[in-house]
PDB file of N, CA and C in Angstrom:
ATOM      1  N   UNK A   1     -13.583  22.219  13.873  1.00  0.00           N
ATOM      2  CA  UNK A   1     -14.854  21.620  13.513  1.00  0.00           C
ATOM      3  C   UNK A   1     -14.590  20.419  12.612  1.00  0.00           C
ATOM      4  N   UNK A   2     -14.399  19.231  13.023  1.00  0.00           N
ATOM      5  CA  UNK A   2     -13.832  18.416  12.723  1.00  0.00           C
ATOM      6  C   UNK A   2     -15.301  17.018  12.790  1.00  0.00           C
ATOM      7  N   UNK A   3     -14.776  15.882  12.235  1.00  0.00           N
ATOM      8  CA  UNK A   3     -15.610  14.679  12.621  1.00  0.00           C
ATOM      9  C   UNK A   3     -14.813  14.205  12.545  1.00  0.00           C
ATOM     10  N   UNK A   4     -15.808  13.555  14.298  1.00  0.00           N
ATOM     11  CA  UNK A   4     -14.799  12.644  15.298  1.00  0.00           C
ATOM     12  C   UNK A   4     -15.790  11.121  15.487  1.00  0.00           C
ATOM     13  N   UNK A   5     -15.187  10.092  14.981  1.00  0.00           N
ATOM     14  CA  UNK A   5     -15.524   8.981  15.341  1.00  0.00           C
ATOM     15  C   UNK A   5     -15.392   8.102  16.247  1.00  0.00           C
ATOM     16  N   UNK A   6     -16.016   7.974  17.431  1.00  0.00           N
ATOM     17  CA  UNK A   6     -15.781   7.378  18.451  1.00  0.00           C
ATOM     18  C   UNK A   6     -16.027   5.779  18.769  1.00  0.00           C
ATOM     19  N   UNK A   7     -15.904   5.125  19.858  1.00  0.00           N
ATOM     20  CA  UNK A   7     -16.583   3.877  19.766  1.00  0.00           C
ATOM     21  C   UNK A   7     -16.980   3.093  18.830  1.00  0.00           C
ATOM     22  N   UNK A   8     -17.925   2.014  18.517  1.00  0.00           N
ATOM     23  CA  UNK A   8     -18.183   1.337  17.918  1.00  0.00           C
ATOM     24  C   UNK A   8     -18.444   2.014  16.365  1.00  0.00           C
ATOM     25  N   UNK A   9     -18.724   2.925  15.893  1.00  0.00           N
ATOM     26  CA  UNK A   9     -18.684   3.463  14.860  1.00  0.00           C
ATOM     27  C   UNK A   9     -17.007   3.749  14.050  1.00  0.00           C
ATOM     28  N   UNK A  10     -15.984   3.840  15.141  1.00  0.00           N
ATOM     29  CA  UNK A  10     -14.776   4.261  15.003  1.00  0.00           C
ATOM     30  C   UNK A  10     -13.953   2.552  14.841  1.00  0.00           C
ATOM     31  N   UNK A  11     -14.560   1.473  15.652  1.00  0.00           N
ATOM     32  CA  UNK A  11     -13.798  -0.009  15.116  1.00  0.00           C
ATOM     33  C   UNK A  11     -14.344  -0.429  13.779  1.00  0.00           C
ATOM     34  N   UNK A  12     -16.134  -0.434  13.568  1.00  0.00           N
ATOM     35  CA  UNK A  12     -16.564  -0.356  12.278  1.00  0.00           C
ATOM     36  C   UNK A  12     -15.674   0.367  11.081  1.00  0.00           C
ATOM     37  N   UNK A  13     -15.497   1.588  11.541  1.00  0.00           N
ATOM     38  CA  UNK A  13     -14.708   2.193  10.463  1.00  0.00           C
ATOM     39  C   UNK A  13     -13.254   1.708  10.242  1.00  0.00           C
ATOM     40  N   UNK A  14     -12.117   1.242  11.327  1.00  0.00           N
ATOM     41  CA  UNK A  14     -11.319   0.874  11.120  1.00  0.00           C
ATOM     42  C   UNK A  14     -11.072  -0.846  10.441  1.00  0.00           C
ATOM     43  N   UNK A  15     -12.275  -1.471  10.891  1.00  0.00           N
ATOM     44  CA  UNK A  15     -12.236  -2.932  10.026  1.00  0.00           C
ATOM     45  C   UNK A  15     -12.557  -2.556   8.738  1.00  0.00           C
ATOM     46  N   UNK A  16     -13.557  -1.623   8.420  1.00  0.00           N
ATOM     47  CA  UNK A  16     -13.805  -1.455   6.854  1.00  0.00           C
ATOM     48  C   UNK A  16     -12.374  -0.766   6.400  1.00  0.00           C
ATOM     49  N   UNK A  17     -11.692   0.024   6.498  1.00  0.00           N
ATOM     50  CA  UNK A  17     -10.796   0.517   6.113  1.00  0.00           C
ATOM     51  C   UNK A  17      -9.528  -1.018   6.158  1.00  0.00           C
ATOM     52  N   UNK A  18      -9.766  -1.559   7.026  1.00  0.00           N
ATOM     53  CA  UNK A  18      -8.476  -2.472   6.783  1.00  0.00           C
ATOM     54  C   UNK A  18      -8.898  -3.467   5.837  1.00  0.00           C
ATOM     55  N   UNK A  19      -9.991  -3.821   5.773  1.00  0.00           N
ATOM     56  CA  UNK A  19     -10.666  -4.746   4.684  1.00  0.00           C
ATOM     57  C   UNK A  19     -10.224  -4.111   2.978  1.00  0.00           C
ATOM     58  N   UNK A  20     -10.425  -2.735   3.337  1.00  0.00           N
ATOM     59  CA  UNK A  20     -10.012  -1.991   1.355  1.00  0.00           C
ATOM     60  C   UNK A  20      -8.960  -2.073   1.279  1.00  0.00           C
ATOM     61  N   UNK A  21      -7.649  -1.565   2.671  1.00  0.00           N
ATOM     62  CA  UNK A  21      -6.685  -2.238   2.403  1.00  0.00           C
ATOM     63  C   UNK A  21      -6.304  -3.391   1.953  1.00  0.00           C
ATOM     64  N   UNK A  22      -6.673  -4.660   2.362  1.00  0.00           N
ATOM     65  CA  UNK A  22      -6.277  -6.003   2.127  1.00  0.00           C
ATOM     66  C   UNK A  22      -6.851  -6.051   0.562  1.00  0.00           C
ATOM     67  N   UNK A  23      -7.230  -5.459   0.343  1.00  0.00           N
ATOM     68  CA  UNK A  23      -8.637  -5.302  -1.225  1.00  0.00           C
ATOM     69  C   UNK A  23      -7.776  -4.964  -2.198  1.00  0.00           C
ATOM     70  N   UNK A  24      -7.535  -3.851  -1.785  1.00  0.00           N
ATOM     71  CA  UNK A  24      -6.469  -3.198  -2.668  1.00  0.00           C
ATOM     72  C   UNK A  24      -4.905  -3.466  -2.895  1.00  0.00           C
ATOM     73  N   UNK A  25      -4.455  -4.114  -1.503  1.00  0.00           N
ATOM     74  CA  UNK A  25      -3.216  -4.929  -1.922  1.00  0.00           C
ATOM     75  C   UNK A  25      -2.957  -5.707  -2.759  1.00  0.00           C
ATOM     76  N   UNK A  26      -3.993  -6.923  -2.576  1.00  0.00           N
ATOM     77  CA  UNK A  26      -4.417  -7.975  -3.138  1.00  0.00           C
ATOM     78  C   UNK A  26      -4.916  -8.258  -4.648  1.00  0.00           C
ATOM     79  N   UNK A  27      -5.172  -7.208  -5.198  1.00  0.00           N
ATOM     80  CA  UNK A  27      -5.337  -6.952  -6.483  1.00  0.00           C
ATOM     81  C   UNK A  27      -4.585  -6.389  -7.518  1.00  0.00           C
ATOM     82  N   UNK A  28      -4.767  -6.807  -8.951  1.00  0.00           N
ATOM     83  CA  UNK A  28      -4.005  -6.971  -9.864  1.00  0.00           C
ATOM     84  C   UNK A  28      -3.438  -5.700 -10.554  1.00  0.00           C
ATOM     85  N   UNK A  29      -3.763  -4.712  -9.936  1.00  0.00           N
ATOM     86  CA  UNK A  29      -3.624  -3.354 -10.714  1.00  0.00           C
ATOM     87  C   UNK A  29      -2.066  -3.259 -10.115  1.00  0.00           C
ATOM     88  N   UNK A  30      -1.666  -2.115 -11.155  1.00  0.00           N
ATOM     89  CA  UNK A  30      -0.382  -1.551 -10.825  1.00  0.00           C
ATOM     90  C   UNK A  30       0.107  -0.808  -9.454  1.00  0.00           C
ATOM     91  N   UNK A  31       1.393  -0.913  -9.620  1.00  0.00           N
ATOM     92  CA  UNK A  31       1.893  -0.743  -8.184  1.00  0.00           C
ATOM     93  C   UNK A  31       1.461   1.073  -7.708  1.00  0.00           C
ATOM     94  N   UNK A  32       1.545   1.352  -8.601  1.00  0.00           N
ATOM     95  CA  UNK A  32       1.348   3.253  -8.610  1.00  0.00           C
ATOM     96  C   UNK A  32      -0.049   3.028  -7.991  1.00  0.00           C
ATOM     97  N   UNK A  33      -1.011   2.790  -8.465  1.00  0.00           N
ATOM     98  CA  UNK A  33      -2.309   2.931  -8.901  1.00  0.00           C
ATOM     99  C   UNK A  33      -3.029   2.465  -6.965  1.00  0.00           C
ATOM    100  N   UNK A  34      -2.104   0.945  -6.862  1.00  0.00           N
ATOM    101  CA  UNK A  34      -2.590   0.533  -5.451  1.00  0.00           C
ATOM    102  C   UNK A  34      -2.049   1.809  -3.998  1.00  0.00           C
ATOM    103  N   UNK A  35      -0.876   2.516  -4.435  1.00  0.00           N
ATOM    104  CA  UNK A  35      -0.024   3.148  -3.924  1.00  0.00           C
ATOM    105  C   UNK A  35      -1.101   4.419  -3.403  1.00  0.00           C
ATOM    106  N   UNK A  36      -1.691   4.686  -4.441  1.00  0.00           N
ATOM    107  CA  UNK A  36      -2.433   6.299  -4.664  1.00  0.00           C
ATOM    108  C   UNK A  36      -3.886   5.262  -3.728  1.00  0.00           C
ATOM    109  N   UNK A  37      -4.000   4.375  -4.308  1.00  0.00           N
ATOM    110  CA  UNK A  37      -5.493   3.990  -3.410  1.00  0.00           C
ATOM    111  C   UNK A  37      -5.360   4.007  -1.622  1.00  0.00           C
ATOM    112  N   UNK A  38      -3.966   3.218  -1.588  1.00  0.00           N
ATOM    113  CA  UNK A  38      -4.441   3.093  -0.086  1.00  0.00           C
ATOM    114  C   UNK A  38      -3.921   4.112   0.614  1.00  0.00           C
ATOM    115  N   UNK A  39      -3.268   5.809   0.106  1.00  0.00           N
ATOM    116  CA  UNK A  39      -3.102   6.623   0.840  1.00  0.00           C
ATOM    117  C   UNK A  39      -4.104   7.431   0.984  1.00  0.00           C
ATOM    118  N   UNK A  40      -5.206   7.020   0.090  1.00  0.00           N
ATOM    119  CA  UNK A  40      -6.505   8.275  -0.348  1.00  0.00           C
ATOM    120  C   UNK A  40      -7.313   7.745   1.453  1.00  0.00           C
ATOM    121  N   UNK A  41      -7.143   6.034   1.252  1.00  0.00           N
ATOM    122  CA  UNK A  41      -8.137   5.428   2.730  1.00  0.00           C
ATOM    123  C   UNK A  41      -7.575   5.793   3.839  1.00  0.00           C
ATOM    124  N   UNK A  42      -6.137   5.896   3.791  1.00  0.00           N
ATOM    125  CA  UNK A  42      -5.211   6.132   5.235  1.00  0.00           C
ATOM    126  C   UNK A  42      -5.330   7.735   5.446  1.00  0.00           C
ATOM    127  N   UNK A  43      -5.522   8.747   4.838  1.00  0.00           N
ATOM    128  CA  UNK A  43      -5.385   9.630   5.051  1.00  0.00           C
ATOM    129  C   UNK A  43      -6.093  10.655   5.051  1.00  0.00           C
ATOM    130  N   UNK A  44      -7.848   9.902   4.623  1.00  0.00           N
ATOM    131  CA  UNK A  44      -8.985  10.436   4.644  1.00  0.00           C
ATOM    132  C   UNK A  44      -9.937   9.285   4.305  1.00  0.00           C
ATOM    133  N   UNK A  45      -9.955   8.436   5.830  1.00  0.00           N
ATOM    134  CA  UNK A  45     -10.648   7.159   6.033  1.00  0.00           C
ATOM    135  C   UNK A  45     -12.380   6.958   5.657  1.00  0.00           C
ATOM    136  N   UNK A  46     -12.900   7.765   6.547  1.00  0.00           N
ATOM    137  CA  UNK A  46     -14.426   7.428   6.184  1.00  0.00           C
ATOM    138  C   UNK A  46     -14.639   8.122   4.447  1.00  0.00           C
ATOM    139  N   UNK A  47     -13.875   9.416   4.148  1.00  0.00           N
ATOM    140  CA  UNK A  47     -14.227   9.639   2.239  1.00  0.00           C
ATOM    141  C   UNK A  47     -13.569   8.767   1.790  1.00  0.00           C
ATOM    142  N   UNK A  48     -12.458   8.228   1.602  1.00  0.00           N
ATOM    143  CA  UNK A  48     -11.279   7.520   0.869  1.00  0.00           C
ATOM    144  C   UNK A  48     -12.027   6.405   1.032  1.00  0.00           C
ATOM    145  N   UNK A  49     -12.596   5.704   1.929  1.00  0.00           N
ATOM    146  CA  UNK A  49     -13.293   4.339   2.151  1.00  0.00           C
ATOM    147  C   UNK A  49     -14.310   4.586   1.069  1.00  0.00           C
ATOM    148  N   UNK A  50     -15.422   5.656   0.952  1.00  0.00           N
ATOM    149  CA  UNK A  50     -16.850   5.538   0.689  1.00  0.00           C
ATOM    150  C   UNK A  50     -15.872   5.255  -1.488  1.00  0.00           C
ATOM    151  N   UNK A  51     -14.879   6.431  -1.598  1.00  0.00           N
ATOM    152  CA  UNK A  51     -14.627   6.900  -3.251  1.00  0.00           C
ATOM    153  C   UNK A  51     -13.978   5.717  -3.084  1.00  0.00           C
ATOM    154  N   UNK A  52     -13.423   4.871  -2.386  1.00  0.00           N
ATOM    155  CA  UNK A  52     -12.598   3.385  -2.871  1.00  0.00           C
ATOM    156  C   UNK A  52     -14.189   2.030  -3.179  1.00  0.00           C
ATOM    157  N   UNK A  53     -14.834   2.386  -2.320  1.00  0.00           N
ATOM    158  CA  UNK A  53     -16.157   1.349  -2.125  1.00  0.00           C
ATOM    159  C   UNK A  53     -17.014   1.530  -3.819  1.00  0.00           C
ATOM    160  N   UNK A  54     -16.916   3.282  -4.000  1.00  0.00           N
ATOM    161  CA  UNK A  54     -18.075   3.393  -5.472  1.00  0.00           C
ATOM    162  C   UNK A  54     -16.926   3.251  -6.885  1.00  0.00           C
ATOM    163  N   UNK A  55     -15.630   3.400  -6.783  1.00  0.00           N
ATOM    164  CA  UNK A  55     -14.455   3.630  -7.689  1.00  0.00           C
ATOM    165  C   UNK A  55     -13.533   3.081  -7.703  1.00  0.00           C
ATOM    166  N   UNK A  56     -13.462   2.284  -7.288  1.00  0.00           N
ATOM    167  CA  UNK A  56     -11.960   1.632  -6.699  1.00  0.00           C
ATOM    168  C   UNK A  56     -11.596   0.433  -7.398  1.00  0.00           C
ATOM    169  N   UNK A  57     -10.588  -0.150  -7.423  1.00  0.00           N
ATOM    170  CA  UNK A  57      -9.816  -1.347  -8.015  1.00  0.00           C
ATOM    171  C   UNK A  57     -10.739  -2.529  -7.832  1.00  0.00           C
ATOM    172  N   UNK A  58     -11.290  -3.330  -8.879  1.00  0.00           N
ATOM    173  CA  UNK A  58     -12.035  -4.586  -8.412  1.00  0.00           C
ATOM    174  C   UNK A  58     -10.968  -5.498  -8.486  1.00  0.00           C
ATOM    175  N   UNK A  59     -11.594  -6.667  -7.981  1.00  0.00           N
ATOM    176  CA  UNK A  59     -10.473  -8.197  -8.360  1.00  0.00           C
ATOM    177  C   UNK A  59     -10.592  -8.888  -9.783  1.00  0.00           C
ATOM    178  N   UNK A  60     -10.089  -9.507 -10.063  1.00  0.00           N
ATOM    179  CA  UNK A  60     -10.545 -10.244 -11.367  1.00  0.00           C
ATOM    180  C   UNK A  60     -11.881 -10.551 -11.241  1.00  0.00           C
ATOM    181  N   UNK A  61     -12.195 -11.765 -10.241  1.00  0.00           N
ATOM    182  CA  UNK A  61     -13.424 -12.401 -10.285  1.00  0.00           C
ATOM    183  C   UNK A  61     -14.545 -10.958 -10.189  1.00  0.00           C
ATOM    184  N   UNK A  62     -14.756 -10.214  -9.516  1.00  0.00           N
ATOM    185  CA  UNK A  62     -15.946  -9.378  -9.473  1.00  0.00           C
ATOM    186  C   UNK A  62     -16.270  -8.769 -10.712  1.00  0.00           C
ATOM    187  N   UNK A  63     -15.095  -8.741 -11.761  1.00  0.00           N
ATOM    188  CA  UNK A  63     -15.081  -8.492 -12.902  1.00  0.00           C
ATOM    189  C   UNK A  63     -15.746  -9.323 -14.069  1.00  0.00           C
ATOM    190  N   UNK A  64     -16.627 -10.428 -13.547  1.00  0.00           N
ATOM    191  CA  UNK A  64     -16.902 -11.309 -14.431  1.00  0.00           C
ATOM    192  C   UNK A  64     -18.704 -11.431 -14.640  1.00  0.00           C
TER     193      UNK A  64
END
């Protein structure tokens, strides 16, 4: 009993997930810290996406 994302809901989900990736690379936090973020998205995509989207590493500028 699983959720399964198919079709257009399933590329949606994979561009948002590669977008937090690039997010989270790209930003200034420590190497640990980016390490723990982008395995939380890779390895539990649609939760790891939503707790990276409300909690997650900002950039400098969004910080202002």
């Amino acid at each position: 009993m699983g959720i399964e994302i198919t079709g257009i809901g399933g590329l949606i989900l994979l561009v948002l997930n590669i977008w937090a990736l690039v997010s989270i690379v790209g930003s200034n936090n420590s190497t640990g810290s980016k390490v723990l973020w982008c395995l939380l998205v890779l390895i539990l995509p649609l939760v790891g996406f939503i707790i990276w989207l409300i909690a997650g590493p900002r950039s400098a500028s969004a910080q202002v």
